[in-house]
N, C-alpha and C. Protein backbone atom coordinates (compact mmCIF):
# COMPACT_ATOMS: atom_id res chain seq x y z
N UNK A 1 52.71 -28.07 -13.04
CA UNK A 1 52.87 -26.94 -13.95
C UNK A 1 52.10 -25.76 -13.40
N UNK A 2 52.82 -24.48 -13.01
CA UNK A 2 52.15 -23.37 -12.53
C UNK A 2 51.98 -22.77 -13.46
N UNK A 3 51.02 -21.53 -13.55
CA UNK A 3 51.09 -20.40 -14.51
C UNK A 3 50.20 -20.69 -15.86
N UNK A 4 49.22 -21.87 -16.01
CA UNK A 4 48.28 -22.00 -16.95
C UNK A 4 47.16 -21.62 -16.48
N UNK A 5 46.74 -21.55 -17.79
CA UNK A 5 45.31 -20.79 -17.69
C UNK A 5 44.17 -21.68 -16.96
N UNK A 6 43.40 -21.24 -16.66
CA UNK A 6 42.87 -21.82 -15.37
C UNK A 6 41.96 -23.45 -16.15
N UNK A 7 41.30 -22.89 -16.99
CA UNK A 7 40.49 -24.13 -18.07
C UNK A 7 41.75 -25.38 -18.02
N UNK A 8 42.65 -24.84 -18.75
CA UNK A 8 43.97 -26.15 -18.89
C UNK A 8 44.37 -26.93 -17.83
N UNK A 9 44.73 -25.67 -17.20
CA UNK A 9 45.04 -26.84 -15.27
C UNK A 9 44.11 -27.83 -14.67
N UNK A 10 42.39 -27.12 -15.44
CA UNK A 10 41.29 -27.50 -14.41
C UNK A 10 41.21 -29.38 -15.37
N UNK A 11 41.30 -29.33 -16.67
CA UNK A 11 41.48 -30.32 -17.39
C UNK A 11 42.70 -31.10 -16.62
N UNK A 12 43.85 -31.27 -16.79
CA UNK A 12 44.42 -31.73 -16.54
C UNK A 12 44.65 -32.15 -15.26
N UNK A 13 43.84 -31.24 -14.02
CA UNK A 13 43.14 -32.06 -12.57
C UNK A 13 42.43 -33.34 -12.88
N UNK A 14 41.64 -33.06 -14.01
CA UNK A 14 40.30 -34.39 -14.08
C UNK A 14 40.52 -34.94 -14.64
N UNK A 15 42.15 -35.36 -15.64
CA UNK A 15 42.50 -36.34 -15.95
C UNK A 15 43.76 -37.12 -14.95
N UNK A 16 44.12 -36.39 -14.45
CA UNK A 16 44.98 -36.70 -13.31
C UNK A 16 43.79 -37.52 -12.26
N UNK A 17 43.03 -37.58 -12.28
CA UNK A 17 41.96 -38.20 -11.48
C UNK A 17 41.64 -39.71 -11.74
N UNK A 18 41.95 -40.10 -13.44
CA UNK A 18 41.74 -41.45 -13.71
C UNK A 18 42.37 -42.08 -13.66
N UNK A 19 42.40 -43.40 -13.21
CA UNK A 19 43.00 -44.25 -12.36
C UNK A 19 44.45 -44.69 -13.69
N UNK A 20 45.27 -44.72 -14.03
CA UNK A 20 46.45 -44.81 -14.59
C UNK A 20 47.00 -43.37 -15.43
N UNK A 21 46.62 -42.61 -14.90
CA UNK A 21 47.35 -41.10 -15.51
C UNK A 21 47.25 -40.64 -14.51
N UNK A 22 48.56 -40.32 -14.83
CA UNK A 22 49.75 -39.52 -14.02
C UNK A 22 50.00 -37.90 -14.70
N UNK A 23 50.28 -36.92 -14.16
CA UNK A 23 50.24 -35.75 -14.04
C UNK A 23 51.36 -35.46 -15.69
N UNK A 24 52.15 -36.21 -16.05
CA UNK A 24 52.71 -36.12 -17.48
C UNK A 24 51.75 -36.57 -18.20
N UNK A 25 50.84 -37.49 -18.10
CA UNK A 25 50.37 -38.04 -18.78
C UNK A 25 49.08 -37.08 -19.05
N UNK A 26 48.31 -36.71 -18.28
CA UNK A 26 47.39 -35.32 -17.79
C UNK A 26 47.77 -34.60 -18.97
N UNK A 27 48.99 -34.08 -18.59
CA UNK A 27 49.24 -32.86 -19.31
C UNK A 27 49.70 -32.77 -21.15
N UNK A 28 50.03 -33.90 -21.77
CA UNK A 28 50.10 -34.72 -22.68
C UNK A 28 48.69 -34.70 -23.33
N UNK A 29 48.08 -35.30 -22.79
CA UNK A 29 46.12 -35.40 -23.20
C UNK A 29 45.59 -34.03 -23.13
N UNK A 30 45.78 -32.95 -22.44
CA UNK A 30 45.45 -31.65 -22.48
C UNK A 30 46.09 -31.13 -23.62
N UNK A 31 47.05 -30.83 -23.99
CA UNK A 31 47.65 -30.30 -24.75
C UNK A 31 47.69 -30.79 -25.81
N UNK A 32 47.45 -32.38 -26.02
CA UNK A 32 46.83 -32.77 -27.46
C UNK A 32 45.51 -32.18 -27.62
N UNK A 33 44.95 -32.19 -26.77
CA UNK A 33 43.35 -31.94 -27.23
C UNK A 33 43.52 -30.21 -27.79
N UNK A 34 44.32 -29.47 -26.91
CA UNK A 34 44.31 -28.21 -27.51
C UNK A 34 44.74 -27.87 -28.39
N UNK A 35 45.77 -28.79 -29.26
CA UNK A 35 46.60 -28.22 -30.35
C UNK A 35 45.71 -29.22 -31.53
N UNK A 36 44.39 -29.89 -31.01
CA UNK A 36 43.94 -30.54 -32.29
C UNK A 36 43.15 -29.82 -32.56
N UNK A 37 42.67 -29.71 -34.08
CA UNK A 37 41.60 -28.90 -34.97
C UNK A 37 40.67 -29.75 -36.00
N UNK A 38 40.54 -30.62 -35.24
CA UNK A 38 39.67 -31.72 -35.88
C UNK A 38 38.61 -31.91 -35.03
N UNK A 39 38.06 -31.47 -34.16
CA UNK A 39 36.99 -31.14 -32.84
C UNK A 39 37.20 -32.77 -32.03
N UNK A 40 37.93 -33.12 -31.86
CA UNK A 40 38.20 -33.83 -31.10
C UNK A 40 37.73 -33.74 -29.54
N UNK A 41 37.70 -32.55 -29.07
CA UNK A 41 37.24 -32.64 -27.65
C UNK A 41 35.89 -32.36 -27.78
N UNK A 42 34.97 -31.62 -28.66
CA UNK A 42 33.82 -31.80 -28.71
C UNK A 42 33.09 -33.05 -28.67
N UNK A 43 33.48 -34.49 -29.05
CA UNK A 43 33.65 -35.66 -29.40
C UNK A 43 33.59 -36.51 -28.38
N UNK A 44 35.14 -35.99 -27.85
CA UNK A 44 35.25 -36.55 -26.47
C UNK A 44 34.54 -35.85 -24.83
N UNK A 45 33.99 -34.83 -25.65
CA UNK A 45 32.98 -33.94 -24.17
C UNK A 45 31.57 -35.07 -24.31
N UNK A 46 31.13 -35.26 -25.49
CA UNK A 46 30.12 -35.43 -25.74
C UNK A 46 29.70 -36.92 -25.67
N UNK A 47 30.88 -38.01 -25.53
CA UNK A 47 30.75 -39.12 -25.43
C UNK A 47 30.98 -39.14 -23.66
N UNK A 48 31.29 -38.31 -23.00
CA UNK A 48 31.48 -38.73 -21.85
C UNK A 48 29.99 -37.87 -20.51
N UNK A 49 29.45 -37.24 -21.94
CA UNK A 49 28.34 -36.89 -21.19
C UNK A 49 27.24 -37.92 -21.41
N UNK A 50 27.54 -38.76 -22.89
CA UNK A 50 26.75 -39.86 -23.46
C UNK A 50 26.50 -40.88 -22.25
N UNK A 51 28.24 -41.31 -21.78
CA UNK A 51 28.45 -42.49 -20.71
C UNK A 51 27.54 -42.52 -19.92
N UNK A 52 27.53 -41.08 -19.32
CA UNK A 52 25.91 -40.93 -17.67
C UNK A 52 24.50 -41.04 -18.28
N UNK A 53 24.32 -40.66 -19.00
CA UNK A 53 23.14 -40.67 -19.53
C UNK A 53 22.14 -41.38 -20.27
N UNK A 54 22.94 -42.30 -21.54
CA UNK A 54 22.38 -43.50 -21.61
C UNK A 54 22.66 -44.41 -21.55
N UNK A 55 23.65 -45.13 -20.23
CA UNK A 55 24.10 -46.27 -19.67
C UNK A 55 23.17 -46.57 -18.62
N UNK A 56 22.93 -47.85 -18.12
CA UNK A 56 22.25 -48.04 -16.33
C UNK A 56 22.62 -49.40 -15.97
N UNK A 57 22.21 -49.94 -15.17
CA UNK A 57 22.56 -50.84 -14.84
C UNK A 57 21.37 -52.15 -14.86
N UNK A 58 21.38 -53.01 -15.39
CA UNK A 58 21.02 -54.21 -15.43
C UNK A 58 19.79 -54.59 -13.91
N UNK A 59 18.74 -54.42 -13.97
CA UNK A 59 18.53 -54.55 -12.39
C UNK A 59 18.44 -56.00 -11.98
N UNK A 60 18.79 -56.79 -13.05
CA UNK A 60 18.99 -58.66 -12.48
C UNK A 60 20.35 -58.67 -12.42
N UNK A 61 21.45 -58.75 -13.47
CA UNK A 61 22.89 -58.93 -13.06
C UNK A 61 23.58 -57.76 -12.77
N UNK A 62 23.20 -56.53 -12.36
CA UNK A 62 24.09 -55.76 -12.17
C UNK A 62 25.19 -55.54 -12.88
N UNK A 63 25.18 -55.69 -14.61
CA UNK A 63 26.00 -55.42 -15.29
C UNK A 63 25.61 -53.99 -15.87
N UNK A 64 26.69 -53.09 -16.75
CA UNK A 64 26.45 -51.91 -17.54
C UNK A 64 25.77 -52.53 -18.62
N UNK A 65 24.43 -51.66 -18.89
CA UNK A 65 23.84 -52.18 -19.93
C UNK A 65 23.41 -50.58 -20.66
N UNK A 66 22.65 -50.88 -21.53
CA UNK A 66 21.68 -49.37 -22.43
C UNK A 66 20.20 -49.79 -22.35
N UNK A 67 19.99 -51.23 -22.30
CA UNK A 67 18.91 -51.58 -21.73
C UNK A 67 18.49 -52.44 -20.56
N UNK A 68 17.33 -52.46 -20.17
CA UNK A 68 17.04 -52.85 -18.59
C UNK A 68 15.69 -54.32 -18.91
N UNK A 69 15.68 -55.54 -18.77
CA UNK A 69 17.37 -56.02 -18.53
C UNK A 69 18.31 -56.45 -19.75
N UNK A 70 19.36 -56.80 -19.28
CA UNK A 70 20.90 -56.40 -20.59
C UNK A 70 20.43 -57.52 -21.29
N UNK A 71 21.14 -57.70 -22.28
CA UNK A 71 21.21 -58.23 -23.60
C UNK A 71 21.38 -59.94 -23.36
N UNK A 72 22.44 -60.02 -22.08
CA UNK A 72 22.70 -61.76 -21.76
C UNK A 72 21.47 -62.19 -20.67
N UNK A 73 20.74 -60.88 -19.81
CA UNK A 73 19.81 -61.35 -19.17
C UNK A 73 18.59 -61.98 -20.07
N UNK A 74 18.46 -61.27 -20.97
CA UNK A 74 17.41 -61.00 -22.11
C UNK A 74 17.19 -62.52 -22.85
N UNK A 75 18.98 -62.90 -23.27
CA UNK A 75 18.62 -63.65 -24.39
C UNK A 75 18.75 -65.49 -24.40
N UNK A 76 17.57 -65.92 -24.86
CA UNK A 76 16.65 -67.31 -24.34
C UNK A 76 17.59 -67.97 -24.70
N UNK A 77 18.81 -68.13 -25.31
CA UNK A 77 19.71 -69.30 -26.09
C UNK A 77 20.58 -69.31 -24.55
N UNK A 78 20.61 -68.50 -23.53
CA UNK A 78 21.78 -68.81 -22.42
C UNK A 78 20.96 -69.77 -21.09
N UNK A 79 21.77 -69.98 -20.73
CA UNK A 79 21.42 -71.47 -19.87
C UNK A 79 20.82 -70.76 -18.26
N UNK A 80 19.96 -70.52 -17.95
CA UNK A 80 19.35 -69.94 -16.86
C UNK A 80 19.46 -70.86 -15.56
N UNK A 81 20.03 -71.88 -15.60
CA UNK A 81 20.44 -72.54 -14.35
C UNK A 81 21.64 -72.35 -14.08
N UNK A 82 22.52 -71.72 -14.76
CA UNK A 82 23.85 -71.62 -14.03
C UNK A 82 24.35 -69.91 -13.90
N UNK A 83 24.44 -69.84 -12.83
CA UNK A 83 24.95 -68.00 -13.15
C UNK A 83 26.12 -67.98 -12.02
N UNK A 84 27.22 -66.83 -12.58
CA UNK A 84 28.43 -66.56 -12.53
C UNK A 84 28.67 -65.63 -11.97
N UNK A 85 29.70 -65.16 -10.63
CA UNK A 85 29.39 -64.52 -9.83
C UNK A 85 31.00 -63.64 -10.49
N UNK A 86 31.18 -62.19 -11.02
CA UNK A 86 32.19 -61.69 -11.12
C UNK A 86 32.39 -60.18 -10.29
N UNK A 87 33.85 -59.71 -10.01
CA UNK A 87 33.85 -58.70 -9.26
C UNK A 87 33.52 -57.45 -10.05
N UNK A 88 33.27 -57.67 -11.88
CA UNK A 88 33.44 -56.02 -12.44
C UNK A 88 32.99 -56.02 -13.20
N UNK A 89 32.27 -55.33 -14.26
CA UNK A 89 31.89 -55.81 -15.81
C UNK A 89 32.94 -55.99 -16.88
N UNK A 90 34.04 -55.15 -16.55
CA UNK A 90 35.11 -55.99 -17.56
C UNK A 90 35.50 -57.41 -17.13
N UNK A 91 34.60 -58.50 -16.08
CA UNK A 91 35.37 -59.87 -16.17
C UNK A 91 34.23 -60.46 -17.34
N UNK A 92 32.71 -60.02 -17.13
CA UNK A 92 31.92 -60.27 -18.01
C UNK A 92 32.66 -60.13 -19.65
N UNK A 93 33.12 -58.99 -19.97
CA UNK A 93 33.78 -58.72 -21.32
C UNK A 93 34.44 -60.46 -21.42
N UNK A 94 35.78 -60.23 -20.51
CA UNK A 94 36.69 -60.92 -20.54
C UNK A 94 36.19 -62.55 -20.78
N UNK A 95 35.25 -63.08 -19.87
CA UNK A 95 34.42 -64.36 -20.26
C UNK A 95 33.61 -65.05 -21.31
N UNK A 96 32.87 -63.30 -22.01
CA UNK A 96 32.30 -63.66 -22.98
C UNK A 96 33.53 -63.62 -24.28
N UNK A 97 34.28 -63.05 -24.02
CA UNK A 97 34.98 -63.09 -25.35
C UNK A 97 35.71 -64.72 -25.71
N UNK A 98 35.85 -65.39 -24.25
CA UNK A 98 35.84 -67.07 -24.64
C UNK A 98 35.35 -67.88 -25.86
N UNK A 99 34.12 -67.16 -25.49
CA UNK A 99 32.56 -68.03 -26.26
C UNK A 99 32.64 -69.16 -25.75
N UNK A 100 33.14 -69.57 -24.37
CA UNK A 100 32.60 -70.84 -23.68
C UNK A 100 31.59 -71.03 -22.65
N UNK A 101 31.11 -69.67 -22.43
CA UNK A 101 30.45 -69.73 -21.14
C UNK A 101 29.06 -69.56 -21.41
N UNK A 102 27.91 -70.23 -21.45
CA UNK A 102 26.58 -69.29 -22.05
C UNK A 102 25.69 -69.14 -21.05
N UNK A 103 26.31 -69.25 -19.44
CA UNK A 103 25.02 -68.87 -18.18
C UNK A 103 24.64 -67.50 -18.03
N UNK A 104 24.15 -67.30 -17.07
CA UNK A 104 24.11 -65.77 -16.48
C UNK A 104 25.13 -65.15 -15.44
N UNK A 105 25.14 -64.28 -15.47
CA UNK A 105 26.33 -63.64 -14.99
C UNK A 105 25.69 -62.39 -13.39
N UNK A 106 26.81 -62.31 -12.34
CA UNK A 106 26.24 -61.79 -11.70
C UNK A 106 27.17 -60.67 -11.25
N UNK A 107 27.19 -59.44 -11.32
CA UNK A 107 28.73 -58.22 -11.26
C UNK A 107 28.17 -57.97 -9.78
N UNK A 108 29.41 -57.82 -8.59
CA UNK A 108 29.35 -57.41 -7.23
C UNK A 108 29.68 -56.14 -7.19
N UNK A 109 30.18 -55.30 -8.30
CA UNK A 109 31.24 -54.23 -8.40
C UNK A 109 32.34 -53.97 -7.38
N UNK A 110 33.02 -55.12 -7.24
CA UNK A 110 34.17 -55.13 -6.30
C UNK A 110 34.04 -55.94 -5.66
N UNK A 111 35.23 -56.11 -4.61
CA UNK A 111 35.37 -57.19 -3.46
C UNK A 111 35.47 -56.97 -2.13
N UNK A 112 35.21 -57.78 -1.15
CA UNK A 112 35.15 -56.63 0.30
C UNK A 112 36.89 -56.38 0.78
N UNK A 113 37.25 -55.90 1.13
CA UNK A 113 38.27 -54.53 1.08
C UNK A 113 38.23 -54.04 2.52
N UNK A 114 37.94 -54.69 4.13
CA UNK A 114 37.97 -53.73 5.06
C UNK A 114 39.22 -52.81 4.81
N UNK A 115 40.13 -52.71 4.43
CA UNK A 115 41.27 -51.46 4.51
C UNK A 115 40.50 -50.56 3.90
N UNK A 116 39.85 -51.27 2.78
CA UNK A 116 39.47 -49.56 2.29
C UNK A 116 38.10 -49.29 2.32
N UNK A 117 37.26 -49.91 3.15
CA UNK A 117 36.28 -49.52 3.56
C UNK A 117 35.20 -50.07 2.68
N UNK A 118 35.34 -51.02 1.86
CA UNK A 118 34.21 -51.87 1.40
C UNK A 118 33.92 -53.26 2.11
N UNK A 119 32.61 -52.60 2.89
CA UNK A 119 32.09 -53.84 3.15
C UNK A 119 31.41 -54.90 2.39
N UNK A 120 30.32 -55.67 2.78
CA UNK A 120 29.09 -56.21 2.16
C UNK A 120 28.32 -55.64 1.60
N UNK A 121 27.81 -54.70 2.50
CA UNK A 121 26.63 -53.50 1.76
C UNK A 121 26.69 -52.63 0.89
N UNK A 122 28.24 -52.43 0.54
CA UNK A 122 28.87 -51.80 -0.15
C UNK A 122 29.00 -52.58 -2.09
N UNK A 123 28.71 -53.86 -1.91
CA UNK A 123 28.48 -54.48 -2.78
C UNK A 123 26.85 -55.41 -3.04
N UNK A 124 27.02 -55.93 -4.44
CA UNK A 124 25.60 -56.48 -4.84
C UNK A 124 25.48 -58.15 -4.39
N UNK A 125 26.16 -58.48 -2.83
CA UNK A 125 26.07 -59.11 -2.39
C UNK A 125 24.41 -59.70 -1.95
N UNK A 126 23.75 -58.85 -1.52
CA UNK A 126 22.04 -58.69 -1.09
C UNK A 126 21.58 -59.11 -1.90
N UNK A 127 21.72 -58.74 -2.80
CA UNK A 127 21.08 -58.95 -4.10
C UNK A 127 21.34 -60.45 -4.63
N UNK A 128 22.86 -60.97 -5.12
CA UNK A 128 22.73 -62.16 -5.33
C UNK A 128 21.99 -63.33 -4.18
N UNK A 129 22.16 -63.03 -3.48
CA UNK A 129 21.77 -64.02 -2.36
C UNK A 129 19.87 -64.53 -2.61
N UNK A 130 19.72 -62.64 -2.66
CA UNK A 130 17.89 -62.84 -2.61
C UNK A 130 17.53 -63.49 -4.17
N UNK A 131 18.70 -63.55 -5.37
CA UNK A 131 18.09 -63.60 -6.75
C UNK A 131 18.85 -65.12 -6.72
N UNK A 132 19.66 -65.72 -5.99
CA UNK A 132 19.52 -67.24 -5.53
C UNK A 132 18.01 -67.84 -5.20
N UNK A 133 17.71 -67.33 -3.98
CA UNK A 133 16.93 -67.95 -3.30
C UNK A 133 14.99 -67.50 -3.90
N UNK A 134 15.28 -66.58 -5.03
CA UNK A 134 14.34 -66.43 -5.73
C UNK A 134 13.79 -67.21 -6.65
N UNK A 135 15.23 -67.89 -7.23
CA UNK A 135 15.03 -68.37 -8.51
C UNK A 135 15.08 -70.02 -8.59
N UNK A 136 15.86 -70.25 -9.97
CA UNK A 136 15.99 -72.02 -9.65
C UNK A 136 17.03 -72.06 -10.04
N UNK A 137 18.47 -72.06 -9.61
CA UNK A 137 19.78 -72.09 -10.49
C UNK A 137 20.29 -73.39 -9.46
N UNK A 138 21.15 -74.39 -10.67
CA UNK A 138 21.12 -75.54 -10.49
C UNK A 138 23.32 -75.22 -9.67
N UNK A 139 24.10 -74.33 -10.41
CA UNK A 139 24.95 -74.21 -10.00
C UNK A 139 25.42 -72.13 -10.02
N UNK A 140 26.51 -72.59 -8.76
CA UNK A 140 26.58 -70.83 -8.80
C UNK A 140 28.36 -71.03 -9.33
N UNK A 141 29.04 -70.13 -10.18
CA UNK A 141 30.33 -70.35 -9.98
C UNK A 141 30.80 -69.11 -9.39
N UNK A 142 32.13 -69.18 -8.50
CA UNK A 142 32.38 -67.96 -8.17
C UNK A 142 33.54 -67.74 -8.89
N UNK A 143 33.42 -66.89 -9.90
CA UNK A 143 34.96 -66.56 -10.82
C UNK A 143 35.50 -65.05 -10.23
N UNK A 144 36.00 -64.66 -8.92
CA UNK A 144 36.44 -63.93 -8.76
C UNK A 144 38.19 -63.78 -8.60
N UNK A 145 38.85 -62.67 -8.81
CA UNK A 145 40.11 -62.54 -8.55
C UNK A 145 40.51 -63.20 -7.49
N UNK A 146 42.04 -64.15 -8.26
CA UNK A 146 42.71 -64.50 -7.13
C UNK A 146 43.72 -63.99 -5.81
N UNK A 147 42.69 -63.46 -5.12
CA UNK A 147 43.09 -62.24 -3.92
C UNK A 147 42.96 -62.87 -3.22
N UNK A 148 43.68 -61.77 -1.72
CA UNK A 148 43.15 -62.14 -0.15
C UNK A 148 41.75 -61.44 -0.58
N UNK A 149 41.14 -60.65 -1.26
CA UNK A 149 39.80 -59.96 -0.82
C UNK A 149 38.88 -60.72 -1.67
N UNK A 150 39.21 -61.30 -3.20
CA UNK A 150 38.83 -62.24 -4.11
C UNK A 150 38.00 -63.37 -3.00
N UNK A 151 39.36 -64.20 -2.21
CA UNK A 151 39.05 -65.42 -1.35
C UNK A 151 37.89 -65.17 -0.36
N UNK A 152 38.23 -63.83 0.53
CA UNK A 152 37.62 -63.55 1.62
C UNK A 152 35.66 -63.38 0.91
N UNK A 153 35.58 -62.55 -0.16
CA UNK A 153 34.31 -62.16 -0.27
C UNK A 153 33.44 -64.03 -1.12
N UNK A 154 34.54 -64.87 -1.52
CA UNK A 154 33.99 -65.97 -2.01
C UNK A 154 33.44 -66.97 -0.70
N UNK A 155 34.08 -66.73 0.19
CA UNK A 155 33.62 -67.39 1.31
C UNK A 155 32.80 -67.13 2.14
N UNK A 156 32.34 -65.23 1.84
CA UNK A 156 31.41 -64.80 2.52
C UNK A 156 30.01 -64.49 1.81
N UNK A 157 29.99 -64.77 0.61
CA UNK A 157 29.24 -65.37 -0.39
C UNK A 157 28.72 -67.27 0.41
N UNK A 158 29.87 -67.88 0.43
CA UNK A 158 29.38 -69.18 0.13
C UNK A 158 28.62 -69.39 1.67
N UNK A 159 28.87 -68.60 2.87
CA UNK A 159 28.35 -68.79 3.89
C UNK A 159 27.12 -67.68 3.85
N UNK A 160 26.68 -67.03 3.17
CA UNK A 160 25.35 -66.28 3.15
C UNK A 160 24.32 -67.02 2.29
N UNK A 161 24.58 -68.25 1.92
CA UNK A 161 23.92 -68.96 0.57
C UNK A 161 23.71 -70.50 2.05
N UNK A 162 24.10 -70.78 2.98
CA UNK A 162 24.02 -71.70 3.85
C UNK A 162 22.87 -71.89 3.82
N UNK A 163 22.51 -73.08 3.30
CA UNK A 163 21.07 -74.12 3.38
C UNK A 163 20.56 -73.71 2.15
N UNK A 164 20.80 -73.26 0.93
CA UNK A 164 20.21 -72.94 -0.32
C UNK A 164 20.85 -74.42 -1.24
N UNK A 165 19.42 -74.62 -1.76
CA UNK A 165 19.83 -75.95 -2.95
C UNK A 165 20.54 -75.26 -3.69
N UNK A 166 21.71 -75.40 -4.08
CA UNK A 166 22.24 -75.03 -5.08
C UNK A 166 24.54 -75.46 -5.13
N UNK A 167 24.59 -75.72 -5.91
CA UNK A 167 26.16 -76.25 -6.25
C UNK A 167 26.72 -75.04 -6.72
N UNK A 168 28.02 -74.80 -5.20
CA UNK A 168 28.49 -73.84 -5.92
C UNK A 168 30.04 -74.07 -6.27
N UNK A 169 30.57 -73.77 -7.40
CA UNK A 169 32.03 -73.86 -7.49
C UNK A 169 32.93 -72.98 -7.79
N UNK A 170 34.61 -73.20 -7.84
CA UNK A 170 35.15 -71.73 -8.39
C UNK A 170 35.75 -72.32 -9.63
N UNK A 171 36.29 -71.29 -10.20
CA UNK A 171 37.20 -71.55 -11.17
C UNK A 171 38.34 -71.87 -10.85
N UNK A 172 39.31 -72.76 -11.80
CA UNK A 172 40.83 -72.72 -11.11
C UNK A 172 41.29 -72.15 -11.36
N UNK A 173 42.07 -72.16 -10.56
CA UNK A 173 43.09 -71.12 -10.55
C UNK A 173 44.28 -72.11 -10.39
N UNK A 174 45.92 -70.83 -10.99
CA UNK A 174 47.43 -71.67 -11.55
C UNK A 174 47.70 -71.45 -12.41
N UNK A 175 48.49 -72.07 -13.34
CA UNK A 175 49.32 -71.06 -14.50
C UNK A 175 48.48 -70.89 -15.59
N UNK A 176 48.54 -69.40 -16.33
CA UNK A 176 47.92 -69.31 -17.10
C UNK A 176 48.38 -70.23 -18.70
N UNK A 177 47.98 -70.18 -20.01
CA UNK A 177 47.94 -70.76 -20.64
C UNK A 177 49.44 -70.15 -21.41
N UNK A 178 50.84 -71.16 -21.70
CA UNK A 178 51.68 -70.71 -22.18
C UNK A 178 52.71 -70.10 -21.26
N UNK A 179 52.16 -70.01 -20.06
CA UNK A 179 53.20 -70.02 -18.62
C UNK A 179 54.12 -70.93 -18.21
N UNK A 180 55.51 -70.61 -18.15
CA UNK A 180 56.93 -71.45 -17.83
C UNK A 180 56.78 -71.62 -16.28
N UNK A 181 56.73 -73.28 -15.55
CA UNK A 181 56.61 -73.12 -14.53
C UNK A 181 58.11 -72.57 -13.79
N UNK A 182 59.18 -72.28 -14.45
CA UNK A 182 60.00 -71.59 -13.96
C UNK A 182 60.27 -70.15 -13.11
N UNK A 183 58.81 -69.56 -13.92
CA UNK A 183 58.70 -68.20 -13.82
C UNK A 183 57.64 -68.10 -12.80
N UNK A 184 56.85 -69.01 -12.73
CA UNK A 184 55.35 -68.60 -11.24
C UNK A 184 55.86 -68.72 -9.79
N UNK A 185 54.81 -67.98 -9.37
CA UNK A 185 55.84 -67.79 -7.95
C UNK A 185 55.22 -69.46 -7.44
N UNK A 186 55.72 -68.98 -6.11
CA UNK A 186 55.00 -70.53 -5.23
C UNK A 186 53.26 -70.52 -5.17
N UNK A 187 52.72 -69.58 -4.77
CA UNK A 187 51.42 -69.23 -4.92
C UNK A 187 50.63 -69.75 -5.94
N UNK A 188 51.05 -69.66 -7.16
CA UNK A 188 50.59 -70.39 -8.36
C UNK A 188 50.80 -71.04 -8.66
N UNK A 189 51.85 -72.35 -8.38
CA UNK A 189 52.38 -73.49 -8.68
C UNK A 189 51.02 -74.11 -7.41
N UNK A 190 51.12 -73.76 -6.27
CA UNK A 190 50.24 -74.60 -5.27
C UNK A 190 49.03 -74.88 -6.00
N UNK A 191 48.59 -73.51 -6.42
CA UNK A 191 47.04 -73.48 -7.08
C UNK A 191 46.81 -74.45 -8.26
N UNK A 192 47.73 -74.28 -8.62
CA UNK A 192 48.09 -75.32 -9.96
C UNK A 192 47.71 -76.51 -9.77
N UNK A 193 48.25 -77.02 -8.58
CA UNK A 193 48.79 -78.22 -8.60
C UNK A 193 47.31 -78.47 -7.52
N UNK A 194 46.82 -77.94 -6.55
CA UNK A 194 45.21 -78.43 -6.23
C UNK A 194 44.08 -78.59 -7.05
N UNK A 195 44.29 -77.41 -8.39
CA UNK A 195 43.74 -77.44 -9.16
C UNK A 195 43.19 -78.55 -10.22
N UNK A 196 44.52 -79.12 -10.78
CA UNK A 196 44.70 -80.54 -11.13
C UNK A 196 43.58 -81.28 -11.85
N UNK A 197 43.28 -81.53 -12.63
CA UNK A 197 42.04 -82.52 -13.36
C UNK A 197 42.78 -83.60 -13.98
N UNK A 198 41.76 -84.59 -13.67
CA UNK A 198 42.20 -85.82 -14.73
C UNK A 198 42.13 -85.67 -16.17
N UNK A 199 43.24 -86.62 -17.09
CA UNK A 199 43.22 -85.87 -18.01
C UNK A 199 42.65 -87.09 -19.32
């Protein structure tokens, strides 16, 4: 869209910036916000200046917290021998909303990625390794995405942990719950089927 005023365009750049909006979609969210009279963008200015400012990060699991350390590092009812290695803090969301899991949790913020230029160092790889070999955890699980970069960073995890007491496992992976094996590709039928527990 040419010919807007410069504020509107400059909005609709910095929503065009977040990762699932698209330039209709941009311009949709701009133009709601301008035709609302309920201060809605004051609201939304003000919660997103909130986000930087009193969020940080966890300095044991590297999760988003408001306090240092977070709330699952903090609290004595979770099982301190087992901690959980995830690529993001929404897998943390996603796990706790189970209510099956009560260890500690460990966020890498991503997976290594040479195409796109995430290495090791690039993640909180260092960190788990040294807060392994710090501590006393009886098992590590690695619940990361089932990727080529998921696989690759679980194995480069499990070979930086070489000669550390500790049991590490993954989650399975294969059809999710209520899945027609008609419909999974081959990929997930294999996983499935290595996956396998007695029943």
């Amino acid at each position: 869209m040419s010919g807007l005023p410069k504020p509107i365009q400059e909005l609709i750049n910095e929503f065009s910036r977040l990762p699932g909006v698209g330039p209709k979609s941009a311009q949709r969210l701009s133009f709601y916000l301008i035709r609302s009279n309920d201060g809605k963008e004051k609201s939304l200015g003000t919660a997103l200046i909130n986000l930087k400012s009193e969020l940080t990060f966890c300095d044991d699991c590297h999760n988003i917290t408001i306090s240092n350390p977070c709330d699952i590092c903090e609290d004595v009812h979770r099982d301190k021998k087992i901690i959980c290695v995830v690529e993001e803090p929404l897998d943390v969301i996603a796990l706790e909303k189970t209510g099956q899991y009560k260890g500690l949790y460990h966020v890498l913020h991503g997976v290594l990625s040479p195409i796109d230029g995430v290495g090791p160092d690039d993640l909180k790889i260092r960190e788990l390794v040294e807060r392994i070999k710090s501590g006393s955890f009886d098992e590590l699980i690695l619940a990361l995405n089932p990727s080529l970069e998921g696989e690759a960073t679980s194995n480069y995890i499990q070979s930086s942990l070489t000669g550390c007491e500790i049991s590490i496992t993954k989650i399975a992976q294969g059809l999710p719950m209520g899945g027609d094996l008609e419909y999974a590709d081959d990929k997930t039928l294999i996983k499935a089927m290595e996956g396998r527990r007695k029943c």
